[in-house]
PDB file of N, CA and C in Angstrom:
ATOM      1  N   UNK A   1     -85.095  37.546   4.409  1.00  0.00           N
ATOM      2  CA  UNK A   1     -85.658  38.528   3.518  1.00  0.00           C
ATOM      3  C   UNK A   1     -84.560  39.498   3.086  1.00  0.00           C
ATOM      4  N   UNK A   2     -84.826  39.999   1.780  1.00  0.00           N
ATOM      5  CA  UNK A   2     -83.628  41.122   1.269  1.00  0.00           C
ATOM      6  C   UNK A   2     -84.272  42.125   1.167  1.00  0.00           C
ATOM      7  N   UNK A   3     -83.311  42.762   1.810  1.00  0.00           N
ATOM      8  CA  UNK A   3     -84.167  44.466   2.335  1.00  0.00           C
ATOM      9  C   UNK A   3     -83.912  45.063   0.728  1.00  0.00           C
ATOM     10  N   UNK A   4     -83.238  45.158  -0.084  1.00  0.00           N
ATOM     11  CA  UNK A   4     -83.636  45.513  -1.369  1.00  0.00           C
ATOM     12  C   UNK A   4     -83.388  44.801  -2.737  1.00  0.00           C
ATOM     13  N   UNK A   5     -84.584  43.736  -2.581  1.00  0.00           N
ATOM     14  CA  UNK A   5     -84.389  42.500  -3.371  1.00  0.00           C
ATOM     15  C   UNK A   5     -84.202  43.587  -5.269  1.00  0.00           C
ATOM     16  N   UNK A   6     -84.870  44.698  -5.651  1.00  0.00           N
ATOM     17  CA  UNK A   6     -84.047  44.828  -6.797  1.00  0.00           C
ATOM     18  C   UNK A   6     -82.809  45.085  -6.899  1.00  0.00           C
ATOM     19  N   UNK A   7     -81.923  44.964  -5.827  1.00  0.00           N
ATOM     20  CA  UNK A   7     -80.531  45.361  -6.225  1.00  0.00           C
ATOM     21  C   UNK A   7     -80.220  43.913  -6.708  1.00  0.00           C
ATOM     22  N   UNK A   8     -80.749  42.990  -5.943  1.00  0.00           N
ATOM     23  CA  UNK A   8     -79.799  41.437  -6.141  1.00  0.00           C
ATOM     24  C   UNK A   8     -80.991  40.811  -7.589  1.00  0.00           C
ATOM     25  N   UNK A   9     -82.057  41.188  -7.640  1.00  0.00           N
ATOM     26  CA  UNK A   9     -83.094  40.247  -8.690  1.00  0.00           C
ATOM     27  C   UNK A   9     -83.624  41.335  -9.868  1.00  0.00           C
ATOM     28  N   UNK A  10     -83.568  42.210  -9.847  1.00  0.00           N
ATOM     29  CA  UNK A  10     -83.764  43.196 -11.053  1.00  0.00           C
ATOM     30  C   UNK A  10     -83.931  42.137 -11.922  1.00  0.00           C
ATOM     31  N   UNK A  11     -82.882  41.465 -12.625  1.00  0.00           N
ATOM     32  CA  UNK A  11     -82.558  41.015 -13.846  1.00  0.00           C
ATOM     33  C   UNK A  11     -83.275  39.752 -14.279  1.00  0.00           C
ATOM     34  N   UNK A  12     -84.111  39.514 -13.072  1.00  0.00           N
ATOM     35  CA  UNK A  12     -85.402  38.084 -13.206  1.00  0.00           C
ATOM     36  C   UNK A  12     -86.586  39.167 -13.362  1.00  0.00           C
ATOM     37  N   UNK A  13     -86.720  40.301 -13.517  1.00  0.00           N
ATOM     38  CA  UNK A  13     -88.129  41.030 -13.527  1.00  0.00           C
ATOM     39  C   UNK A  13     -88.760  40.868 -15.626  1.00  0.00           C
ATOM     40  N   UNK A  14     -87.840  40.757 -16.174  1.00  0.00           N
ATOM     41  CA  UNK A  14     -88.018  40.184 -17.879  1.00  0.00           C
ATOM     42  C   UNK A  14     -87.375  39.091 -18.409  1.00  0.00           C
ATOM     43  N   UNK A  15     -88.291  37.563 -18.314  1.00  0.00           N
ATOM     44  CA  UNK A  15     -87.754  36.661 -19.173  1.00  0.00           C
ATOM     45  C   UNK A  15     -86.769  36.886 -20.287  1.00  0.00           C
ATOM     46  N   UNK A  16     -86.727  37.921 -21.034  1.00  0.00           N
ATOM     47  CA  UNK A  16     -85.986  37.873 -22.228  1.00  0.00           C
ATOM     48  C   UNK A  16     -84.638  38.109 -21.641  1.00  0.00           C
ATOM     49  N   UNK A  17     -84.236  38.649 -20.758  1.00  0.00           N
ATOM     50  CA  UNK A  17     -82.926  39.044 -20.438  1.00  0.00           C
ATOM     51  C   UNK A  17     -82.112  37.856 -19.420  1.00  0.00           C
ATOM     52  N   UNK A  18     -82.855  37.071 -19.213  1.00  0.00           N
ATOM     53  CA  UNK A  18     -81.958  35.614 -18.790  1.00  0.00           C
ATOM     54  C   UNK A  18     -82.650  34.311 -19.198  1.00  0.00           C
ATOM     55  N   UNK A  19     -81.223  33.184 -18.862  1.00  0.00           N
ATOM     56  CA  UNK A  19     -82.222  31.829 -19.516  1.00  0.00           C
ATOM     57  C   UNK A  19     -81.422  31.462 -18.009  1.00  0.00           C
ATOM     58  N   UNK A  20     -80.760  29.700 -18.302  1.00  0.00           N
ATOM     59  CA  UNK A  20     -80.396  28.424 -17.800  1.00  0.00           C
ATOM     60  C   UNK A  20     -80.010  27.814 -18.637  1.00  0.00           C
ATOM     61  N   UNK A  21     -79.038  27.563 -18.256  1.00  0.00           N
ATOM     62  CA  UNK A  21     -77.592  26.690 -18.832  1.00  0.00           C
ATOM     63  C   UNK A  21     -78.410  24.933 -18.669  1.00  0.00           C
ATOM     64  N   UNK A  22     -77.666  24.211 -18.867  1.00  0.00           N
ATOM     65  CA  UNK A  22     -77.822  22.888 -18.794  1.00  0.00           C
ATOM     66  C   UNK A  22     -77.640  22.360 -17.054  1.00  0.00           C
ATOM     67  N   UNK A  23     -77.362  22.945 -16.554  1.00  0.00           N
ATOM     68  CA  UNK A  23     -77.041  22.866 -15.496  1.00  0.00           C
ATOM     69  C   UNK A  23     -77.727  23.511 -14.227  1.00  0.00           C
ATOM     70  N   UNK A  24     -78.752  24.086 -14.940  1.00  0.00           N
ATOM     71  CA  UNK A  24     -80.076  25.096 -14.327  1.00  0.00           C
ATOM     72  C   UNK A  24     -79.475  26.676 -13.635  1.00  0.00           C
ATOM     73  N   UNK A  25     -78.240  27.096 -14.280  1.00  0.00           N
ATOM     74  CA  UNK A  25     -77.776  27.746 -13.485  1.00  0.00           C
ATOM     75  C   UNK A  25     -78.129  29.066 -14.236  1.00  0.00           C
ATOM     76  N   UNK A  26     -78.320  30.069 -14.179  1.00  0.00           N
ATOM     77  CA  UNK A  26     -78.605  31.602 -14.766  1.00  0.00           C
ATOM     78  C   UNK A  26     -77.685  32.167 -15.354  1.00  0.00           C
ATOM     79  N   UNK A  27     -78.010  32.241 -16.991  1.00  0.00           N
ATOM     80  CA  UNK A  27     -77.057  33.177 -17.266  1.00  0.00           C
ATOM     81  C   UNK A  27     -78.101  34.264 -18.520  1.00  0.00           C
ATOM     82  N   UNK A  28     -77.161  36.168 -17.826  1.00  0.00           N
ATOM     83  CA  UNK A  28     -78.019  36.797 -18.777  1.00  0.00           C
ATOM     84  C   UNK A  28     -77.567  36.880 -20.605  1.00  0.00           C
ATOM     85  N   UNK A  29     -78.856  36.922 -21.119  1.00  0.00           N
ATOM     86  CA  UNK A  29     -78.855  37.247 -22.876  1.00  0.00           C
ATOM     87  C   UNK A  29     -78.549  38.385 -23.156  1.00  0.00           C
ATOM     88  N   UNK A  30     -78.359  38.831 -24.176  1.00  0.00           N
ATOM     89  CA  UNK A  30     -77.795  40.244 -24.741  1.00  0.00           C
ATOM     90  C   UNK A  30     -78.509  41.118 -24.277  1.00  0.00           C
ATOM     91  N   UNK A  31     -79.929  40.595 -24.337  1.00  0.00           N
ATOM     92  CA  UNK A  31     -80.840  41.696 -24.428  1.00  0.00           C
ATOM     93  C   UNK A  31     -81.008  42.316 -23.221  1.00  0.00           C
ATOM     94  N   UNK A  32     -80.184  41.961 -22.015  1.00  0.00           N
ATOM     95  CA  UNK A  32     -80.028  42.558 -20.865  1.00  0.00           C
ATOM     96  C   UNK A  32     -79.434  43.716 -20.865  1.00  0.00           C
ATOM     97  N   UNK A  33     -79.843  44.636 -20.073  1.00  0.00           N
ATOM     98  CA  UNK A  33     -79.868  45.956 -19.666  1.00  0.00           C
ATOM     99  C   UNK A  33     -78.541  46.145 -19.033  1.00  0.00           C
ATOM    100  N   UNK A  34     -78.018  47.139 -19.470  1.00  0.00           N
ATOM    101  CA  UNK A  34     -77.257  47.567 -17.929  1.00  0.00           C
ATOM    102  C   UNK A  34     -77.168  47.357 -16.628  1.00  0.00           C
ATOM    103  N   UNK A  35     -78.781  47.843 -16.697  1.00  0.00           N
ATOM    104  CA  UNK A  35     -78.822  47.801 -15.011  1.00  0.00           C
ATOM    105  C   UNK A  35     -78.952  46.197 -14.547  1.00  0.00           C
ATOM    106  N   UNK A  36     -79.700  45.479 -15.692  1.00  0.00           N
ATOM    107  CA  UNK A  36     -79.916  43.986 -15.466  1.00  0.00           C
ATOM    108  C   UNK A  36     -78.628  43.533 -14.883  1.00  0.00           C
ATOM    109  N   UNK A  37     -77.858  43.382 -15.838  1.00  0.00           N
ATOM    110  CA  UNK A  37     -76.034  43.169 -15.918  1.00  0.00           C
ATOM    111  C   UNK A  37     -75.477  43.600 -14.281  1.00  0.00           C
ATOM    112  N   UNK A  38     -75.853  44.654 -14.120  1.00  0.00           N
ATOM    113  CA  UNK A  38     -75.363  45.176 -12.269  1.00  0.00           C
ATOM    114  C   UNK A  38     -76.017  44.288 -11.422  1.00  0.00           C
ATOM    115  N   UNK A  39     -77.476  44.099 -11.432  1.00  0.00           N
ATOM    116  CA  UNK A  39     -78.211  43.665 -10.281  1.00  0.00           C
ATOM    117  C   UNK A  39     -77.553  41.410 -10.519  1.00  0.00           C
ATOM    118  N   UNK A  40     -77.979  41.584 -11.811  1.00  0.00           N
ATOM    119  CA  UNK A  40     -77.102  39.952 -12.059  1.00  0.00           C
ATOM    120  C   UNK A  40     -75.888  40.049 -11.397  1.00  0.00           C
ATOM    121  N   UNK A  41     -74.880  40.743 -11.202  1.00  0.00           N
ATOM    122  CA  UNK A  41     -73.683  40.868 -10.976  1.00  0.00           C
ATOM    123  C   UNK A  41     -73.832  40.700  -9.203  1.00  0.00           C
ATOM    124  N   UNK A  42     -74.519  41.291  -8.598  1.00  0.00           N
ATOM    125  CA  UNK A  42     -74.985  42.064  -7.501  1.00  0.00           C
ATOM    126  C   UNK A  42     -75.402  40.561  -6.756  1.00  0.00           C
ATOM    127  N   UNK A  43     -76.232  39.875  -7.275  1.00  0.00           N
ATOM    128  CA  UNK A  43     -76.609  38.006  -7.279  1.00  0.00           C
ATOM    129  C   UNK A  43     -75.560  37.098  -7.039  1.00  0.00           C
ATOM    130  N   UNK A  44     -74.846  37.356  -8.030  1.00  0.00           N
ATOM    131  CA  UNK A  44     -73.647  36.590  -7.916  1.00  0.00           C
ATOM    132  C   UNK A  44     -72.946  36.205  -6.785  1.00  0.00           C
ATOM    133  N   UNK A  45     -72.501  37.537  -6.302  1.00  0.00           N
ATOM    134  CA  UNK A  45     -71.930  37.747  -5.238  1.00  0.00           C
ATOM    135  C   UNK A  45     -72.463  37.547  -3.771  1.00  0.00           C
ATOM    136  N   UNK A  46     -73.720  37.955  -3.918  1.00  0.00           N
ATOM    137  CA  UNK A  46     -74.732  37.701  -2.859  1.00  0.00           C
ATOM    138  C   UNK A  46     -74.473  35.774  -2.757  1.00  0.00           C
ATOM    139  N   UNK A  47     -74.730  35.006  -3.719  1.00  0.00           N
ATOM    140  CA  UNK A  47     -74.818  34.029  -3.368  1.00  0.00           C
ATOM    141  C   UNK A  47     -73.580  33.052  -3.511  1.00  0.00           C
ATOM    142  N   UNK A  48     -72.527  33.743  -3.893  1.00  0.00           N
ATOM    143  CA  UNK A  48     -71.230  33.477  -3.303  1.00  0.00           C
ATOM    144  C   UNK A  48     -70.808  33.797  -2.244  1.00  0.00           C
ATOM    145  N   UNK A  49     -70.889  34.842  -1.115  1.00  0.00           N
ATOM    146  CA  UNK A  49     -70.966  34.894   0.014  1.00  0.00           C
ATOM    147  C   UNK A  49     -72.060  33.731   0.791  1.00  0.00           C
ATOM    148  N   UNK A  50     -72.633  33.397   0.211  1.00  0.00           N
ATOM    149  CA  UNK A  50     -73.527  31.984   0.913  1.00  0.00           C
ATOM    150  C   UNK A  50     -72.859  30.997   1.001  1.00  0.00           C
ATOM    151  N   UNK A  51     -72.052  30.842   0.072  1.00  0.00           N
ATOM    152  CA  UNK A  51     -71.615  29.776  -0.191  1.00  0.00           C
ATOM    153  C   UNK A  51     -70.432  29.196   0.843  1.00  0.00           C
ATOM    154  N   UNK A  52     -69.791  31.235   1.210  1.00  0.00           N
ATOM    155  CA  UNK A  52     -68.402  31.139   2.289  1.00  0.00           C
ATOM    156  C   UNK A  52     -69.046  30.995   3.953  1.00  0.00           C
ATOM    157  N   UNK A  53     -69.759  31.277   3.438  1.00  0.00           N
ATOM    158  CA  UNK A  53     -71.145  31.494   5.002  1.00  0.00           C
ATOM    159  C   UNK A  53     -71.216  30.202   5.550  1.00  0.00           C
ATOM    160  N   UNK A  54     -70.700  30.230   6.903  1.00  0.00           N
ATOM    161  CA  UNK A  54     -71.071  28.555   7.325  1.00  0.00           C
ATOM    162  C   UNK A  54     -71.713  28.885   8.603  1.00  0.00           C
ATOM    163  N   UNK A  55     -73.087  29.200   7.871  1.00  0.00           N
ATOM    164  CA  UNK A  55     -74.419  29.084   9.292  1.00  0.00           C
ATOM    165  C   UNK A  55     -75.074  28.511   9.039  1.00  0.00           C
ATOM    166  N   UNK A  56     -75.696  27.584   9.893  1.00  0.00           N
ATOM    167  CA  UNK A  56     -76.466  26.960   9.838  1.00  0.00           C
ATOM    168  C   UNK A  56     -78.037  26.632  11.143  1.00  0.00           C
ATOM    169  N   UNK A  57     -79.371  27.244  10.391  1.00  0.00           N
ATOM    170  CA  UNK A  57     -80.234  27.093  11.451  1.00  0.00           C
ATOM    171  C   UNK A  57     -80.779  26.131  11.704  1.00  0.00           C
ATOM    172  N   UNK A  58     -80.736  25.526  12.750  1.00  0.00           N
ATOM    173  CA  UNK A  58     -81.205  24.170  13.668  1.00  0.00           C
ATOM    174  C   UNK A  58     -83.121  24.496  14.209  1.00  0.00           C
TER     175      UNK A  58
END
């Protein structure tokens, strides 16, 4: 659980401000906000640290 899921998902709270690439991957539209743009940014990173993360629950 993310103790403050709008910092990392803000930017999924209005369809208009993101789509999916061909590749199903997220990217935001113009019509994104500032703050959208931070919390997208904020995602990123969150799930690039997953990526360096080698845990795994059994």
């Amino acid at each position: 659980m993310i103790a403050n899921a709008e910092k990392y998902l803000y930017w999924k709270t209005n369809p208009e401000w993101y789509d999916y690439d061909n590749n199903e991957q997220p990217y935001l539209t113009e019509k994104a906000p500032e703050k959208a743009q931070e919390s997208f940014k904020n995602y990123l990173e969150l799930v690039e640290r997953q990526k360096q993360t080698d845990i795994r629950f059994i």
